[in-house]
C-alpha atoms as a PDB file:
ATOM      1  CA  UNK A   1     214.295  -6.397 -79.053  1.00  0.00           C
ATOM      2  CA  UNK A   2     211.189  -5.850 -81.551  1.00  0.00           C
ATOM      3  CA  UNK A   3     209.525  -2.567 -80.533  1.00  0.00           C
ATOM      4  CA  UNK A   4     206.277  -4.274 -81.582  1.00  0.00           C
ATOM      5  CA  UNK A   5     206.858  -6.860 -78.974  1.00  0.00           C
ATOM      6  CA  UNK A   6     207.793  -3.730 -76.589  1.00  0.00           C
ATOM      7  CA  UNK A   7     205.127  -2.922 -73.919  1.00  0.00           C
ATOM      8  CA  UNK A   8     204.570   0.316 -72.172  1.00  0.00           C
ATOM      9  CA  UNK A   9     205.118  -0.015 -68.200  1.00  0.00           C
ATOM     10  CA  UNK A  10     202.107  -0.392 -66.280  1.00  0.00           C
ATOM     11  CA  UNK A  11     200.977   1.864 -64.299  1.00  0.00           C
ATOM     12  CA  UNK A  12     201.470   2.064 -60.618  1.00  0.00           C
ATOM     13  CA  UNK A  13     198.169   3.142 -58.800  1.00  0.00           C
ATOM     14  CA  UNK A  14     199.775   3.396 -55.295  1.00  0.00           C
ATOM     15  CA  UNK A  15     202.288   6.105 -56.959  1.00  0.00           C
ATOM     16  CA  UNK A  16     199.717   8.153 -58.561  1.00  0.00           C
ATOM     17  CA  UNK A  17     197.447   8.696 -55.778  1.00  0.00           C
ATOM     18  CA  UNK A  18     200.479   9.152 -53.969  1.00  0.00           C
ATOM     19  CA  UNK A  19     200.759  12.373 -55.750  1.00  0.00           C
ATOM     20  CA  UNK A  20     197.465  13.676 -55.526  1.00  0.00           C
ATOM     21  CA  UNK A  21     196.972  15.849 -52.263  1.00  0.00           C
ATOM     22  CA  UNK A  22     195.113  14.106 -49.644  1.00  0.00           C
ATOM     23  CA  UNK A  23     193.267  17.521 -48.227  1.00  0.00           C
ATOM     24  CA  UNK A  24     191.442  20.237 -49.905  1.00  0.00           C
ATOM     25  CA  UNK A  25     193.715  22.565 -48.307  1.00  0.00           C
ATOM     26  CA  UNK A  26     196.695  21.392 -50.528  1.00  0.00           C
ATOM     27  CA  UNK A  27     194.600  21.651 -53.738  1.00  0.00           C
ATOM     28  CA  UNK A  28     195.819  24.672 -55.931  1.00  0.00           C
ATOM     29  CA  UNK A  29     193.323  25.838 -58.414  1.00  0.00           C
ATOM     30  CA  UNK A  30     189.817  25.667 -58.803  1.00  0.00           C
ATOM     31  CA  UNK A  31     189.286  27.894 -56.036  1.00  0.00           C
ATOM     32  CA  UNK A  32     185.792  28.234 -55.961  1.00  0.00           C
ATOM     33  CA  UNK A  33     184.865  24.356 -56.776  1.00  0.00           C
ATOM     34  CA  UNK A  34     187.263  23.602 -53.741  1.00  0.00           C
ATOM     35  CA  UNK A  35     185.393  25.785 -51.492  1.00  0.00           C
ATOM     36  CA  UNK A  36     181.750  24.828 -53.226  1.00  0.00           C
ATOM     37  CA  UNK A  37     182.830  21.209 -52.636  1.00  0.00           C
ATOM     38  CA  UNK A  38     184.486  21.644 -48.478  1.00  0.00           C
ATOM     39  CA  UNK A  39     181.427  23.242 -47.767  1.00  0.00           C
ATOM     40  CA  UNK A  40     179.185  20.575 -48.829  1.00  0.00           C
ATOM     41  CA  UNK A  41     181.313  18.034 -47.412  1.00  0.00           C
ATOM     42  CA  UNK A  42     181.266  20.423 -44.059  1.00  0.00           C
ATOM     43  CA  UNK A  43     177.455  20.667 -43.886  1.00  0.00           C
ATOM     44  CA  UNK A  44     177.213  16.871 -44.729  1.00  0.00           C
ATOM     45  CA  UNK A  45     179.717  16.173 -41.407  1.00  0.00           C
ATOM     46  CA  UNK A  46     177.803  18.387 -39.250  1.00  0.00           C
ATOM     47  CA  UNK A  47     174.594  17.114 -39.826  1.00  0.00           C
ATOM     48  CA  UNK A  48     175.507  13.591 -39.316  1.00  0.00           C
ATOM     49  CA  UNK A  49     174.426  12.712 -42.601  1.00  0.00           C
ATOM     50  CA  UNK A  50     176.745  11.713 -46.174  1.00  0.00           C
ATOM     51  CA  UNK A  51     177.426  13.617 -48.980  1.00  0.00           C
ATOM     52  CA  UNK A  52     175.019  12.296 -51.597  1.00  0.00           C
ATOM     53  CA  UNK A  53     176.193  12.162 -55.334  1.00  0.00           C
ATOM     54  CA  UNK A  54     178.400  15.093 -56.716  1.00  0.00           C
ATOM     55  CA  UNK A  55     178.865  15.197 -60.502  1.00  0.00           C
ATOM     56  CA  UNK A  56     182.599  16.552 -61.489  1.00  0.00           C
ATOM     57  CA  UNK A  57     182.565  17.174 -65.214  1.00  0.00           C
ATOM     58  CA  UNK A  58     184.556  19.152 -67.309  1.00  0.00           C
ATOM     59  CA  UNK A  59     187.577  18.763 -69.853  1.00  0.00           C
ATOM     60  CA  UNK A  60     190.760  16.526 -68.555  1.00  0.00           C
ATOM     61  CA  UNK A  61     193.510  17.785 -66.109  1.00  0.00           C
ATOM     62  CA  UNK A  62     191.133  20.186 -64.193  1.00  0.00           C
ATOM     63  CA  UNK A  63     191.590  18.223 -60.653  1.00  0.00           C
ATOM     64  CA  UNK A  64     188.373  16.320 -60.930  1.00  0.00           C
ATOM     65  CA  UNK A  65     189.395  12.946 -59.861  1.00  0.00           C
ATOM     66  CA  UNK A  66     192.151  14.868 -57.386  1.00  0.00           C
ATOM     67  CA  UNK A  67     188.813  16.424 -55.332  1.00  0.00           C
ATOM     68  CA  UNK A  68     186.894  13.618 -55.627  1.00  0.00           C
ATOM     69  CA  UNK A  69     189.735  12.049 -54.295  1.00  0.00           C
ATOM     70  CA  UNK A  70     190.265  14.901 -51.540  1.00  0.00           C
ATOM     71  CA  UNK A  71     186.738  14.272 -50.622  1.00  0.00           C
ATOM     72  CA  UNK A  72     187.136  11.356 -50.274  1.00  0.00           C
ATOM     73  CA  UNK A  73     189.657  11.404 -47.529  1.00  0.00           C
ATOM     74  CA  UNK A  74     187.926  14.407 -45.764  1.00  0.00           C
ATOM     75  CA  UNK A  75     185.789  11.626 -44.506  1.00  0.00           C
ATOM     76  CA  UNK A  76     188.128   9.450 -42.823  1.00  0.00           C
END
């Protein structure tokens, strides 16, 4: 087979969130965004009210799309 005709697999989204922890709880790292961020989220749930708009920047493999993600589920 031509390795220019070769394709890379593509990705599997169910398998990749699969692997990101669903609570904030089972996040390592980023201790004190985790905690910043549960609070929020906390406050938000007690008050009856959403979370507005969080802004998760920084360089890749920090866990930003894995708390977002986290968040995310904290709701349900």
């Amino acid at each position: 087979m031509n390795a220019a005709k070769m394709k890379p697999p593509e990705p599997d989204a169910a398998f990749e969130i699969s692997l990101r922890p669903p609570m904030f709880s089972e996040f390592t790292g980023q201790l004190k965004v985790r905690a910043r961020l549960e609070l929020m989220v906390e406050a938000a749930k007690k008050r009856g009210d959403v979370l507005e708009h969080i802004l998760l920047s920084g360089p890749s493999g920090l866990g930003k799309t894995t708390l977002a993600t986290s968040s995310r589920t904290r709701w349900a």
